[in-house]
C-alpha atoms as a PDB file:
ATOM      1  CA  UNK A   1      85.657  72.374  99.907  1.00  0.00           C
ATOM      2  CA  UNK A   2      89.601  72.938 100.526  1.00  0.00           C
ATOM      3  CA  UNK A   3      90.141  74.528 103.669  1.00  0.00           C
ATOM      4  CA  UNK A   4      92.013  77.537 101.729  1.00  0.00           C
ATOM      5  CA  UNK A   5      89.124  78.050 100.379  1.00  0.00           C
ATOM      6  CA  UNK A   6      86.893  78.256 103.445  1.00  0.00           C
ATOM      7  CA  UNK A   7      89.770  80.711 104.639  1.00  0.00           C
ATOM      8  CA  UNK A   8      88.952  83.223 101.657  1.00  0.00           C
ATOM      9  CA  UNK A   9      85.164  82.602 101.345  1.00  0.00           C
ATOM     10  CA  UNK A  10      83.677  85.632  99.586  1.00  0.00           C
ATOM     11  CA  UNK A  11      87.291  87.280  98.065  1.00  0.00           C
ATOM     12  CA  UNK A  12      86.752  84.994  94.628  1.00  0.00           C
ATOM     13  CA  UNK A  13      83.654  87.259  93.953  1.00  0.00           C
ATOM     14  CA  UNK A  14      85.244  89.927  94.725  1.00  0.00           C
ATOM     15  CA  UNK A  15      88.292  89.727  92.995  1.00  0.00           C
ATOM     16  CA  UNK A  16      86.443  88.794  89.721  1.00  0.00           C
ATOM     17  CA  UNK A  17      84.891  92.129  90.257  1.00  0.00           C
ATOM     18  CA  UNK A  18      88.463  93.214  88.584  1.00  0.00           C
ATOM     19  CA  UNK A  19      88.506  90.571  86.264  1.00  0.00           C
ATOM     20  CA  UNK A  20      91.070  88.716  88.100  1.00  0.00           C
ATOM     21  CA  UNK A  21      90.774  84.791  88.770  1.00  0.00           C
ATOM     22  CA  UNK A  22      91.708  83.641  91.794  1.00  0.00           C
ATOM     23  CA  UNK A  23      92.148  79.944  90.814  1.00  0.00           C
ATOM     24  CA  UNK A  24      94.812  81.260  88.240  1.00  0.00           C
ATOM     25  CA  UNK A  25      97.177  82.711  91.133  1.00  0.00           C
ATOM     26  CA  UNK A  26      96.427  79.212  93.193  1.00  0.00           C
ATOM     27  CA  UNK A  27      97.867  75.872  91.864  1.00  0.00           C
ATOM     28  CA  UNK A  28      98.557  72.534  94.082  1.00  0.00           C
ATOM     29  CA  UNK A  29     101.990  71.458  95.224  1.00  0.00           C
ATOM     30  CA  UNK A  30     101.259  67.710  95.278  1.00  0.00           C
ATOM     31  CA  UNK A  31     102.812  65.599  98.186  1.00  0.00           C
ATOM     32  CA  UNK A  32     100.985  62.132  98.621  1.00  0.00           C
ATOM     33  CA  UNK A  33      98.251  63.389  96.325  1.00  0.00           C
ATOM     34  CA  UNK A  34      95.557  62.351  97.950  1.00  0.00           C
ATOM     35  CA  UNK A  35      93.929  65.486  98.394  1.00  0.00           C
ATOM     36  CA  UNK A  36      94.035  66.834  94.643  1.00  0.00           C
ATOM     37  CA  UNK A  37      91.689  65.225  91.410  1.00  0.00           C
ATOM     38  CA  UNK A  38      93.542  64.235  88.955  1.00  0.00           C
ATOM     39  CA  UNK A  39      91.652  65.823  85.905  1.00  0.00           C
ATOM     40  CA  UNK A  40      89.791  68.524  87.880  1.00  0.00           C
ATOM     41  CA  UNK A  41      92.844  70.489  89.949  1.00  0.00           C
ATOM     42  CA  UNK A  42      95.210  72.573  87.990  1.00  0.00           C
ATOM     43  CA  UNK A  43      98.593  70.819  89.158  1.00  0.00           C
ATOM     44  CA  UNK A  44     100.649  70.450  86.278  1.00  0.00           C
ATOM     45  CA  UNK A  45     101.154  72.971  83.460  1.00  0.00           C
ATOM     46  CA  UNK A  46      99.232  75.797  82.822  1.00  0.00           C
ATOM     47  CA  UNK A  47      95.984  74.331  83.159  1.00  0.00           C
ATOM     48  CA  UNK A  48      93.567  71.331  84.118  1.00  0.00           C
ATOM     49  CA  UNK A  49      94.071  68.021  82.811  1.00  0.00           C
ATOM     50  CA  UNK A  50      90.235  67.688  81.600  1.00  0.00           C
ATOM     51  CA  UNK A  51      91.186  71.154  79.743  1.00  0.00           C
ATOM     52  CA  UNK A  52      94.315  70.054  77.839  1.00  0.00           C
ATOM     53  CA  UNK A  53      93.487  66.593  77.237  1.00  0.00           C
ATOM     54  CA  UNK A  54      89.327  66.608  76.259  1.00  0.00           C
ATOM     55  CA  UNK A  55      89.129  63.493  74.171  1.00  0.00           C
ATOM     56  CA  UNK A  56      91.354  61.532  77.068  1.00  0.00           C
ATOM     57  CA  UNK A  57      88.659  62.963  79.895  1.00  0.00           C
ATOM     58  CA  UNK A  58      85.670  61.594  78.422  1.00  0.00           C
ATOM     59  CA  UNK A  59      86.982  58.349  78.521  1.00  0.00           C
ATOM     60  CA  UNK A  60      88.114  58.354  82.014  1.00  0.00           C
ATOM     61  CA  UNK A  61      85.557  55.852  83.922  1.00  0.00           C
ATOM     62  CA  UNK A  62      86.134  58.307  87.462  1.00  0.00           C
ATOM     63  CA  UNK A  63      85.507  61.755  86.940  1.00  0.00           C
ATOM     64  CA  UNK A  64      86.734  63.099  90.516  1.00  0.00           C
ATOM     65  CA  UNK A  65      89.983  60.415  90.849  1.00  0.00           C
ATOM     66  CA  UNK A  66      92.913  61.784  93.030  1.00  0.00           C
ATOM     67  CA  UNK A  67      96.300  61.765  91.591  1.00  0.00           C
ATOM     68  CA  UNK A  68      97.218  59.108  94.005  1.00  0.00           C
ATOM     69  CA  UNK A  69      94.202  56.593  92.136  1.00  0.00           C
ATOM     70  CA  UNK A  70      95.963  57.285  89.245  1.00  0.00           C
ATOM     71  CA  UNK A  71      99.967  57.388  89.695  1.00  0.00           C
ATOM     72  CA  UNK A  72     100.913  54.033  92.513  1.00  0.00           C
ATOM     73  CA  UNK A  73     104.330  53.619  92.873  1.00  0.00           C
ATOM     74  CA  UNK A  74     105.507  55.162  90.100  1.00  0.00           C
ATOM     75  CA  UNK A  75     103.289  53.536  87.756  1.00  0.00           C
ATOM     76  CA  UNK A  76     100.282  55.054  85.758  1.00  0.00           C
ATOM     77  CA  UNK A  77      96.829  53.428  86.511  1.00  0.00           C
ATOM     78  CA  UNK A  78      94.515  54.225  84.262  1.00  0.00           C
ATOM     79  CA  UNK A  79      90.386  52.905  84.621  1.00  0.00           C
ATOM     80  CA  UNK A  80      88.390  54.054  80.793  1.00  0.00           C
ATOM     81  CA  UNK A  81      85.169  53.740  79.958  1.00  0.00           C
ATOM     82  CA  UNK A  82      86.059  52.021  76.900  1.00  0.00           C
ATOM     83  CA  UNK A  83      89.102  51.427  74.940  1.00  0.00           C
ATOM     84  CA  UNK A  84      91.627  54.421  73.182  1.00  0.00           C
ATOM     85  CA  UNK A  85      90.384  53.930  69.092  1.00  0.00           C
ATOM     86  CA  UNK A  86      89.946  57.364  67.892  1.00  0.00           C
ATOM     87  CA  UNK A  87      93.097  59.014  66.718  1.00  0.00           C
ATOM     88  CA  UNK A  88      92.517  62.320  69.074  1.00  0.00           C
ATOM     89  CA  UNK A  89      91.533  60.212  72.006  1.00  0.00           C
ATOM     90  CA  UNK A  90      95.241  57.848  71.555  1.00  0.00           C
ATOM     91  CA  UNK A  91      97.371  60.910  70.347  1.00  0.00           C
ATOM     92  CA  UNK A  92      96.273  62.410  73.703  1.00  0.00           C
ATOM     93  CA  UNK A  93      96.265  59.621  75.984  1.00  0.00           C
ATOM     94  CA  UNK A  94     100.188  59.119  74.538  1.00  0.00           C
ATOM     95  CA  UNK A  95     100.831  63.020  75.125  1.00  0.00           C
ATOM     96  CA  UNK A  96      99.162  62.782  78.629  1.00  0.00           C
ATOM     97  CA  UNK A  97     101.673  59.740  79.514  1.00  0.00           C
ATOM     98  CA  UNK A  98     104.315  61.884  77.869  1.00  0.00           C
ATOM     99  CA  UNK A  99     103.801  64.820  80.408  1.00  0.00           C
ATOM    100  CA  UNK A 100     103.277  62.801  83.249  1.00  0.00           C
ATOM    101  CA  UNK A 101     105.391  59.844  83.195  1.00  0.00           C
ATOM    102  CA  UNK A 102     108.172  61.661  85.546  1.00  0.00           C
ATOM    103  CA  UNK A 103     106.156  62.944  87.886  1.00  0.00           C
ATOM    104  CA  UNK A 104     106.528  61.511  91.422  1.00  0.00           C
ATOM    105  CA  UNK A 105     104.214  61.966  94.234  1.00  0.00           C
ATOM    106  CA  UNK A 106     106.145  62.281  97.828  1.00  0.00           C
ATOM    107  CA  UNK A 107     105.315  61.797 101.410  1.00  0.00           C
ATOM    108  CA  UNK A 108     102.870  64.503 102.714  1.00  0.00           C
ATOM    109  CA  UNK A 109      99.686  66.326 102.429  1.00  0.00           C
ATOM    110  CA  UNK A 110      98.715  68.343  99.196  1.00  0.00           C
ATOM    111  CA  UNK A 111      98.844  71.844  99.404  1.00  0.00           C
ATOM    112  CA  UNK A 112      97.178  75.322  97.765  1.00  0.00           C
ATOM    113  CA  UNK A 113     100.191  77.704  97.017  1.00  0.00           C
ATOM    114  CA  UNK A 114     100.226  81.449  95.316  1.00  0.00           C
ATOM    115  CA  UNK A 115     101.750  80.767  92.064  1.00  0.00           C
ATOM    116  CA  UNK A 116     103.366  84.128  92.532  1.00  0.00           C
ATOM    117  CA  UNK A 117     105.385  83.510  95.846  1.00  0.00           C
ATOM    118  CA  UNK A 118     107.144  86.011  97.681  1.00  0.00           C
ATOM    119  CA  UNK A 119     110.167  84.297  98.089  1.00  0.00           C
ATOM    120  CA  UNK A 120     110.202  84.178  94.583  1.00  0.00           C
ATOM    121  CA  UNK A 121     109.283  88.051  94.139  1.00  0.00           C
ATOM    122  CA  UNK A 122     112.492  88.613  96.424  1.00  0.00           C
ATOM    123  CA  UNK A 123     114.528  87.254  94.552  1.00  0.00           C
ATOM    124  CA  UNK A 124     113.771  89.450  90.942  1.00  0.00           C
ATOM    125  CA  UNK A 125     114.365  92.227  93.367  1.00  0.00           C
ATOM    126  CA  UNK A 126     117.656  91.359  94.058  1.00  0.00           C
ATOM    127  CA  UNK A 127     118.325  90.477  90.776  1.00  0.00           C
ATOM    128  CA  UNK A 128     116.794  93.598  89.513  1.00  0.00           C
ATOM    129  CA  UNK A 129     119.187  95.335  92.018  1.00  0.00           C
ATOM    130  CA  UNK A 130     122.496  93.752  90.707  1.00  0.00           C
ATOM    131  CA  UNK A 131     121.183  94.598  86.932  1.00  0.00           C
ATOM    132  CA  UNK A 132     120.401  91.037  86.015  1.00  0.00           C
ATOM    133  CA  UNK A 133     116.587  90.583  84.646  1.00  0.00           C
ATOM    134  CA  UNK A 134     117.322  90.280  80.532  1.00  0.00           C
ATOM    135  CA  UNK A 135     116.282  93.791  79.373  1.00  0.00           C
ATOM    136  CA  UNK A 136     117.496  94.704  76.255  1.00  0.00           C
ATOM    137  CA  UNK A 137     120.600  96.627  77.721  1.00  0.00           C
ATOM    138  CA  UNK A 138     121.451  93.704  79.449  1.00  0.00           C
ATOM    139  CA  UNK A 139     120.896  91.222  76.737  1.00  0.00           C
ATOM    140  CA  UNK A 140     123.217  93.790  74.147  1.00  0.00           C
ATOM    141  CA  UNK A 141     125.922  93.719  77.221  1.00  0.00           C
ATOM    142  CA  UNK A 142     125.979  89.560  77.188  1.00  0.00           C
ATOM    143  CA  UNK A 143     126.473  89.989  73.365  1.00  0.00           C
ATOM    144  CA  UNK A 144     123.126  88.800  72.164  1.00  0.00           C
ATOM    145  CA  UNK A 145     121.807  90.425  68.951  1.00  0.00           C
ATOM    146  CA  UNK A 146     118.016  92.278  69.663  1.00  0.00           C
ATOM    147  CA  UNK A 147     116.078  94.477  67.251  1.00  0.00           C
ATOM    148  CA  UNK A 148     116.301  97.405  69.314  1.00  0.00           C
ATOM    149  CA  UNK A 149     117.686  98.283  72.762  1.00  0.00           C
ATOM    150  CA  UNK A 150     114.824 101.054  72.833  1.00  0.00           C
ATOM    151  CA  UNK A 151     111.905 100.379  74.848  1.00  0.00           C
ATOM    152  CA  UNK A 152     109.226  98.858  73.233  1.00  0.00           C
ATOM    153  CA  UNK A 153     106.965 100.175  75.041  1.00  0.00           C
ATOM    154  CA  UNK A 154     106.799 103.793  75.785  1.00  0.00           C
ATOM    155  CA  UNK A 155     109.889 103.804  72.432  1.00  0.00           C
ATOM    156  CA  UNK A 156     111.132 106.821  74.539  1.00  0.00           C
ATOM    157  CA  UNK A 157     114.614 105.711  75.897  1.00  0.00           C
ATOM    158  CA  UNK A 158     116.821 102.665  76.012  1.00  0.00           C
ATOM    159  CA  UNK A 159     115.301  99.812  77.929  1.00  0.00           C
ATOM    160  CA  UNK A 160     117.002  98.902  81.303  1.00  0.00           C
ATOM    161  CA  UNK A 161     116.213  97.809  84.516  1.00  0.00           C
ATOM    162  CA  UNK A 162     115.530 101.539  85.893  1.00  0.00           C
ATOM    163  CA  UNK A 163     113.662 102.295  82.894  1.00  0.00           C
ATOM    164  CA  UNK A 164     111.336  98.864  82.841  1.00  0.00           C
ATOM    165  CA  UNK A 165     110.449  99.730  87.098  1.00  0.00           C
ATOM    166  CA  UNK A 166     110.751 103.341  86.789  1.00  0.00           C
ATOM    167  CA  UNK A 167     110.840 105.203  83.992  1.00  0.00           C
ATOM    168  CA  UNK A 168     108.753 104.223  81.749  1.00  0.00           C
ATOM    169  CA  UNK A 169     105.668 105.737  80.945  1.00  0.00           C
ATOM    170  CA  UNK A 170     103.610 102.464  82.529  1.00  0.00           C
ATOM    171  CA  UNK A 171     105.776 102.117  85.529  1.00  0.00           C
ATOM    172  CA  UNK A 172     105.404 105.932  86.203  1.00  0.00           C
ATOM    173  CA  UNK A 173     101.849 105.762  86.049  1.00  0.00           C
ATOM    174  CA  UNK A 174     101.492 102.464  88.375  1.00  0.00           C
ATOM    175  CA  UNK A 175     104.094 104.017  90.898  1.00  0.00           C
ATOM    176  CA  UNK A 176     102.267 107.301  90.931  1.00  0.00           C
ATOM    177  CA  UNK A 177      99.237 104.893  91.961  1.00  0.00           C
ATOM    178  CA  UNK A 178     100.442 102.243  94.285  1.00  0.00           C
ATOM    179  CA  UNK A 179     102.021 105.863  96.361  1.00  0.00           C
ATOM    180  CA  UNK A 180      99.108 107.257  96.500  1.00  0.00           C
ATOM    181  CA  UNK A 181      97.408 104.263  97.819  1.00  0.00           C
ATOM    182  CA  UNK A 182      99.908 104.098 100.220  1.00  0.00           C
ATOM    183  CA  UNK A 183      99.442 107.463 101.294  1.00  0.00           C
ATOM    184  CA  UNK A 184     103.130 108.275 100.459  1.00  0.00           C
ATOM    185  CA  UNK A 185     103.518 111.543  98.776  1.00  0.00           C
ATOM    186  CA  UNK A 186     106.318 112.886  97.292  1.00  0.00           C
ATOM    187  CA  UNK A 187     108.256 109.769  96.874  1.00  0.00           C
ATOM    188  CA  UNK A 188     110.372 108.631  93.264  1.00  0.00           C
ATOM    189  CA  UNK A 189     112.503 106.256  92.916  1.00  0.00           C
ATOM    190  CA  UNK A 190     115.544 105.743  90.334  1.00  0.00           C
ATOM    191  CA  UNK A 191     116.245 102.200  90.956  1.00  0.00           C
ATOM    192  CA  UNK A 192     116.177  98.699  92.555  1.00  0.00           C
ATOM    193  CA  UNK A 193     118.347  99.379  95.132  1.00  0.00           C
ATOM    194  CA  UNK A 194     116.563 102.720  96.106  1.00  0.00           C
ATOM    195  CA  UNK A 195     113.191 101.608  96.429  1.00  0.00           C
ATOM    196  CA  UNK A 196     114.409  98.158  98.677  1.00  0.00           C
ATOM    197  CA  UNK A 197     116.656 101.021 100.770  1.00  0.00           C
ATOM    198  CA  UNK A 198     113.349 103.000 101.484  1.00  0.00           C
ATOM    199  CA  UNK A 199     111.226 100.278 102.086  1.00  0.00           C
ATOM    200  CA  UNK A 200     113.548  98.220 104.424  1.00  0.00           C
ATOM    201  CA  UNK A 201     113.415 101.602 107.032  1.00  0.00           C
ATOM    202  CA  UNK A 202     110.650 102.929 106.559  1.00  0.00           C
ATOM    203  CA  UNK A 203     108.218 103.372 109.251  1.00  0.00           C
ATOM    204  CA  UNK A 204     108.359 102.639 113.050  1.00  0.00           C
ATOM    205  CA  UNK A 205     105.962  99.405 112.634  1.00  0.00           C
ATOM    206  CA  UNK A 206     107.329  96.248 111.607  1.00  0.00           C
ATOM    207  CA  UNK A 207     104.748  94.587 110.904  1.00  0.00           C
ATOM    208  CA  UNK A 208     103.652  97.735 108.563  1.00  0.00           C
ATOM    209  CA  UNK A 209     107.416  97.843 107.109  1.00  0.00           C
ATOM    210  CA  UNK A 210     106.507  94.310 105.723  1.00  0.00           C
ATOM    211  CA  UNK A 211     103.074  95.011 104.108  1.00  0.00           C
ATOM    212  CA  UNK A 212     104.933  97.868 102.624  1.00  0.00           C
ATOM    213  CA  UNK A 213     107.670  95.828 101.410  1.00  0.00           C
ATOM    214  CA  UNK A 214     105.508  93.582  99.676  1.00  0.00           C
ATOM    215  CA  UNK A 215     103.478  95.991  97.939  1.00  0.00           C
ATOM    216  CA  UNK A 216     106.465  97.744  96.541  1.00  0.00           C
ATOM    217  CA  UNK A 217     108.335  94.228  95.574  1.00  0.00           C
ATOM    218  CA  UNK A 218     105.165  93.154  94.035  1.00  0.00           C
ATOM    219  CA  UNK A 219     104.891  96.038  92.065  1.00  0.00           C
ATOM    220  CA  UNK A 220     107.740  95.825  90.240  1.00  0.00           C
ATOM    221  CA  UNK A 221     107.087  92.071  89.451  1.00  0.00           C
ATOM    222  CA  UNK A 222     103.892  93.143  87.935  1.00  0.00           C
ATOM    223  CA  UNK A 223     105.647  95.680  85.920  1.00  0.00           C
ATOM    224  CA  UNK A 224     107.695  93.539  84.769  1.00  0.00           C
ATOM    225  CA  UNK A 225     105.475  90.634  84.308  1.00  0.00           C
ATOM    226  CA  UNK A 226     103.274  93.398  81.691  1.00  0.00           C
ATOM    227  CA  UNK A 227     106.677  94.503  79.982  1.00  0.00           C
ATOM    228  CA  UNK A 228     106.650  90.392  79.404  1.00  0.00           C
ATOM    229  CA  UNK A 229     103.468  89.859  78.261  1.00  0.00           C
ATOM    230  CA  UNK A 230     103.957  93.103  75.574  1.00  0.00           C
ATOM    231  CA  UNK A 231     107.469  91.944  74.314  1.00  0.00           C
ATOM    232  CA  UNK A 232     106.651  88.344  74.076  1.00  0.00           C
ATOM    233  CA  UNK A 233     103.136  88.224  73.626  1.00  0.00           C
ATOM    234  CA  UNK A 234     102.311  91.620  72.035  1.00  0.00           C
ATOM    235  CA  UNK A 235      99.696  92.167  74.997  1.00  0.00           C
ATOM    236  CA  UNK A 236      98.879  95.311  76.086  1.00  0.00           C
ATOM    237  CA  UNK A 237      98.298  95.303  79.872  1.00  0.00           C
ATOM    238  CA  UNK A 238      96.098  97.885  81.337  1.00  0.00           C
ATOM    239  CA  UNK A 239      97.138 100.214  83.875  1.00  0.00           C
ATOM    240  CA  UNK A 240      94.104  99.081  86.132  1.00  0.00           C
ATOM    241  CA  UNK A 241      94.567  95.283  85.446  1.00  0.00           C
ATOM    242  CA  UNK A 242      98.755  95.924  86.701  1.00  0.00           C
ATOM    243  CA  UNK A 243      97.056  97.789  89.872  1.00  0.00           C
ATOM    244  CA  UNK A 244      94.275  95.340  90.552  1.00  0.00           C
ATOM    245  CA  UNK A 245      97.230  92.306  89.911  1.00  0.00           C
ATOM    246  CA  UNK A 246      99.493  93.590  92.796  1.00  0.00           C
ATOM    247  CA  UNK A 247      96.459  94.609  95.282  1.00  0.00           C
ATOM    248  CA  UNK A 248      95.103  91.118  95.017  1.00  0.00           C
ATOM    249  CA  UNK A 249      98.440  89.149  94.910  1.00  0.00           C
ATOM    250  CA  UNK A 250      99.761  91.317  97.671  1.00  0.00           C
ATOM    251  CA  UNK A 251      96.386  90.354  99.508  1.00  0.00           C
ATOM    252  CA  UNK A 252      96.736  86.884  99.005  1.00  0.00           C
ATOM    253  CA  UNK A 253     100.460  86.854 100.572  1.00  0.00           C
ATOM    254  CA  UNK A 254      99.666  88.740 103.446  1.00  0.00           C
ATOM    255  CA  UNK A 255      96.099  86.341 104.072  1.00  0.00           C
ATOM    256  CA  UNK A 256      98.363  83.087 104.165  1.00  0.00           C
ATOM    257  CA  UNK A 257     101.468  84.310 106.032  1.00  0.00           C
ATOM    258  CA  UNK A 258     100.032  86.074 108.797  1.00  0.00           C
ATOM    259  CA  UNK A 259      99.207  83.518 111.497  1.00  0.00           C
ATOM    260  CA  UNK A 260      95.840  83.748 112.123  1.00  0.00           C
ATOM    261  CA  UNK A 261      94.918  86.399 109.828  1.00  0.00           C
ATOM    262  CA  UNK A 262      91.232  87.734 109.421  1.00  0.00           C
ATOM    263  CA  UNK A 263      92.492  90.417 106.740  1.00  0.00           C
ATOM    264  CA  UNK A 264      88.992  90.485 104.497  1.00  0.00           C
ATOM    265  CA  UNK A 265      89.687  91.840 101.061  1.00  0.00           C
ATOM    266  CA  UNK A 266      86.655  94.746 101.907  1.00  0.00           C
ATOM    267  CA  UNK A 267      89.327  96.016 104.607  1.00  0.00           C
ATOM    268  CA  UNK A 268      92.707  95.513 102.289  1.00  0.00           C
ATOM    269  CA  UNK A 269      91.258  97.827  99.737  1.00  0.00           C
ATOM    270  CA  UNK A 270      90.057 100.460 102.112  1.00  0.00           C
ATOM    271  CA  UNK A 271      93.175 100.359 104.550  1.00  0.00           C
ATOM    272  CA  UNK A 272      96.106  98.008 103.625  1.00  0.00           C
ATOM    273  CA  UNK A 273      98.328  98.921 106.542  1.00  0.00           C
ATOM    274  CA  UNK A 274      95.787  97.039 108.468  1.00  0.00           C
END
């Protein structure tokens, strides 16, 4: 078993308590590859190789191969059971190639990373504070034609970047939530730049200041992230799957950037300024 894994033994069960995955926020960075299955290990696109290509796994001689068995030097390597003949089984062996054939394996271990990295989080907050996520204000102010610059949604108001964090019924509603839990009262925010201002000094504890930081930057990712999955995908995201989303993603950052962190997931729920 991966030693992330062994790190977290026990939080998978309880995270699918709240119908959240944990090997869908974990996916391998790949260095040598070595360490990582080929077919098995979700390492490039959105899911396993024995998922997207079927007809192409069956055929594959070595169930468990590594990446590095089957990219050398640049070159793909495969070992089948028999030969392509079936027009699924060639159609997706050619796709496979097609999706793989740049990939390059580097120098260094494999590693398990959050798909959702805080770095990453950051950096929609700053953009979020200068007014630059696409929200239908901001797409009708770069002169791109949209239905409507009213929030789909909550339909209550035009849709910008306070409105999407803040305003909106959801975001209200999550806010009032992730406070609560935080043991905050009283607190409302207006924007980006408020809520980073507040966070950055609040509190005496530094190491507290951070946990708080990250539960109120992943917040408004997930918030986002459910405006998303509505506009695009006409999916309704629950109020309790947002809230569950940022405790266990939140969880997960402060388990594998803490040095020598015994943070159980029992504890984070009960007392997250642990």
């Amino acid at each position: 078993m991966p030693r992330i894994w062994n790190r977290i033994a026990g939080v998978q069960d309880d995270l699918k308590l709240f119908d959240i995955d944990l090997e869908e926020l974990m996916v391998k960075k790949i260095g040598a590859g070595e360490e990582t299955m080929f077919w098995l290990d979700r390492w490039i696109g959105d899911s396993t190789l024995k998922t997207s290509f079927p007809e192409a796994y069956k055929l594959e001689r070595y169930k468990h191969c590594k990446i590095s068995d089957r990219l050398q030097n640049g070159d793909l390597i495969w070992d089948w059971k028999s030969v392509p003949r079936t027009l699924e089984s060639v159609s997706e062996i050619a796709l496979l190639v097609s999706r793989i054939s740049d990939f390059q394996t580097v120098q260094g271990n494999d590693k398990w990373v959050c798909t959702l990295a805080s770095d990453g989080v950051t950096c929609f907050m700053w953009r979020a504070k200068l007014e630059r996520i696409p929200t239908a204000c901001a797409l009708l102010k770069r002169g791109i034609r949209i239905t409507s610059p009213i929030c789909s949604y909550c339909k209550n108001a035009e849709e910008d970047t306070a409105h999407v964090l803040f305003r909106c019924s959801m975001a209200v509603r999550v806010w009032e939530w992730v406070l609560s839990w935080c043991d905050l009262q009283n607190i409302h925010f207006e924007s980006a730049e408020e809520l980073m201002a507040f966070a950055a000094q609040w509190g005496s504890c530094e190491m507290k200041r951070r946990v708080l930081i990250s539960i109120c930057y992943g917040t408004t990712w997930f918030l986002w992230k459910a405006r998303c999955d509505w506009v695009f995908k006409k999916l309704r995201t629950s109020l309790a799957k947002v809230v569950d989303s940022i405790k266990s993603t939140v969880f997960l950052w402060m388990k594998y950037r803490r040095k020598h962190c015994t943070l159980q997931w029992i504890d984070w729920c009960i007392n997250h300024f642990i």
